[in-house]
Protein backbone atom coordinates (compact mmCIF):
# COMPACT_ATOMS: atom_id res chain seq x y z
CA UNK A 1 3.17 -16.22 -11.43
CA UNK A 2 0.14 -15.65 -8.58
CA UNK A 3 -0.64 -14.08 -5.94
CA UNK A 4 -3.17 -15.78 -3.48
CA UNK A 5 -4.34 -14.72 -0.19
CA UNK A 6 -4.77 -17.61 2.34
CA UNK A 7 -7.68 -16.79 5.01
CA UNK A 8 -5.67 -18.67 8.36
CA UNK A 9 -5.67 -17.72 12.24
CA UNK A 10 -2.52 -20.30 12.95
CA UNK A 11 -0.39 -19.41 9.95
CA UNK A 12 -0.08 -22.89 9.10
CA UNK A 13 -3.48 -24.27 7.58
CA UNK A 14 -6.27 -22.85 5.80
CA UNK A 15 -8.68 -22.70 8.27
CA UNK A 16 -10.51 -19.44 8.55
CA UNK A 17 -14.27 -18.56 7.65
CA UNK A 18 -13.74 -15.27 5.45
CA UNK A 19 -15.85 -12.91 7.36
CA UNK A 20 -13.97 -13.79 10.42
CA UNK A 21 -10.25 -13.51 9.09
CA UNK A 22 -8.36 -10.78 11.03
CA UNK A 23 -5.17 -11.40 8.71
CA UNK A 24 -4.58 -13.23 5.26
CA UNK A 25 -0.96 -14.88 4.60
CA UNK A 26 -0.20 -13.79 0.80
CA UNK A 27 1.63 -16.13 -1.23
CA UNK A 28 3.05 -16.04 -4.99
CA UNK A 29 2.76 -19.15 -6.61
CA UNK A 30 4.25 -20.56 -10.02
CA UNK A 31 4.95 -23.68 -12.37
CA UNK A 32 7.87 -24.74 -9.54
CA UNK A 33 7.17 -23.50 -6.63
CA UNK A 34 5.55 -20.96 -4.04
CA UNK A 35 6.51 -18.31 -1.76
CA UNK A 36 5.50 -16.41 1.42
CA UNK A 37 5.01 -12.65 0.70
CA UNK A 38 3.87 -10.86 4.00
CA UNK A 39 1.04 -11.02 5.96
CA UNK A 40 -1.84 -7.96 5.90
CA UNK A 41 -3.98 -7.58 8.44
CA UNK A 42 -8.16 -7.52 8.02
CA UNK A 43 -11.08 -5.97 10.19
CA UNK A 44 -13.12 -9.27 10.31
CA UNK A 45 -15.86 -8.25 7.65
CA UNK A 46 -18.63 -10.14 9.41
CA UNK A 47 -19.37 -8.82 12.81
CA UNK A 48 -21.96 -11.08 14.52
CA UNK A 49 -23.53 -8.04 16.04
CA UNK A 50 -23.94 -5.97 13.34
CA UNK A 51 -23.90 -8.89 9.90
CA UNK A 52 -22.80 -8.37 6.83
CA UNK A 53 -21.32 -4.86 6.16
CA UNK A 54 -19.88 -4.57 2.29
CA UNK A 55 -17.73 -1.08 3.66
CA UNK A 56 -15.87 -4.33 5.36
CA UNK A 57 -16.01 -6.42 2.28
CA UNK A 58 -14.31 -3.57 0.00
CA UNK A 59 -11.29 -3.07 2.28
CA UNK A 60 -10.55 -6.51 2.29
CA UNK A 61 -10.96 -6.83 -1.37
CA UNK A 62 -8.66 -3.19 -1.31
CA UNK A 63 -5.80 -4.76 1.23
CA UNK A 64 -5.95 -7.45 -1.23
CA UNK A 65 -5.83 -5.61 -4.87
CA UNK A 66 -2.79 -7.69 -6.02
CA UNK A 67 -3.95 -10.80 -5.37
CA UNK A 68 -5.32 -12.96 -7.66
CA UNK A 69 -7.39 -15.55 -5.58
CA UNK A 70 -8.08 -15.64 -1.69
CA UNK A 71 -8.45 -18.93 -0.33
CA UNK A 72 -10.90 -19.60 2.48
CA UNK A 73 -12.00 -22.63 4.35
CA UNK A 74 -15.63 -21.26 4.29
CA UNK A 75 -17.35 -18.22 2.99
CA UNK A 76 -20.71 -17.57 3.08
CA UNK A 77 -22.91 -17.49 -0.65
CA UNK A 78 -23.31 -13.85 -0.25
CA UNK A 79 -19.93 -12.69 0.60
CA UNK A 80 -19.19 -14.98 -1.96
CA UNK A 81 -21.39 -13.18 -4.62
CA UNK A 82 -20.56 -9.59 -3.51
CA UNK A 83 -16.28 -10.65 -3.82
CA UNK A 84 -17.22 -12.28 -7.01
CA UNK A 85 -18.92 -9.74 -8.89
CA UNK A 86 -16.73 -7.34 -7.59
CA UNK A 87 -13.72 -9.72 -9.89
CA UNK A 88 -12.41 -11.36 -6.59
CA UNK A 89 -11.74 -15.20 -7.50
CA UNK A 90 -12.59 -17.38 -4.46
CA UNK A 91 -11.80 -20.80 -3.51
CA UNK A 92 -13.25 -22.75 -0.14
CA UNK A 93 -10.36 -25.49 1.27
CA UNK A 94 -8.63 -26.54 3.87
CA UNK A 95 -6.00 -28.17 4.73
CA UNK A 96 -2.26 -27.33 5.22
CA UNK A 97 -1.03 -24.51 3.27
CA UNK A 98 1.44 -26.24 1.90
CA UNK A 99 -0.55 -29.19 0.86
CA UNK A 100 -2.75 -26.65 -0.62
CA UNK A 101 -0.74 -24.39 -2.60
CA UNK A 102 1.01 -28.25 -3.46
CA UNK A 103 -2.41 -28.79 -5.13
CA UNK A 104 -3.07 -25.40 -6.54
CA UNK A 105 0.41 -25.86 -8.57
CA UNK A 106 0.28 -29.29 -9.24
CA UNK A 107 -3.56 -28.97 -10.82
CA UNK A 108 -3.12 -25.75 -12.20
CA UNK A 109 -5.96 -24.17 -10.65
CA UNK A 110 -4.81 -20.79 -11.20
């Protein structure tokens, strides 16, 4: 089984930037199935403002410690890096999250 953490602002489709997600939906996913976890709320890591700030960055990747992917429908290549090298596997879609996580299971993508 897997966890994933779906970047939305509906609830329904995966359809949030990454530095603007104020909540991810978490998900566990396996060979026959998915299902809905709980929802954790986020401090939107990029603040237009202010940028980038990795403090941000680390408390998302903190609120979402047991998750093994977080699915976004765009990040930018830095955030990208920084979630990367910190072991954070990250996947840009969109779509419904149920056509989605459909995918994810049916492809074995994680």
């Amino acid at each position: 089984m897997s966890r994933l953490a779906i970047a939305t602002s509906d609830g329904f489709a995966v359809n949030e930037h990454f530095g603007h997600a104020k909540f991810f939906r978490i998900y566990d996913i396996a060979a026959d199935g998915y299902s809905f976890v709980d929802v954790r709320d986020a401090v939107a890591a990029c603040q237009h403002a202010l940028g980038h700030d990795t403090t941000r960055f680390d408390k998302i990747i903190e609120i979402l410690s047991d998750c093994d992917a977080v699915l976004v429908e765009r990040i930018g290549e830095g955030a990208a890096a920084y979630l990367i090298g910190k072991g954070v596997r990250v996947f840009e879609v969109s779509g419904s999250i149920d056509a989605v996580l459909t995918k994810f299971i049916a492809d074995r993508l994680i």
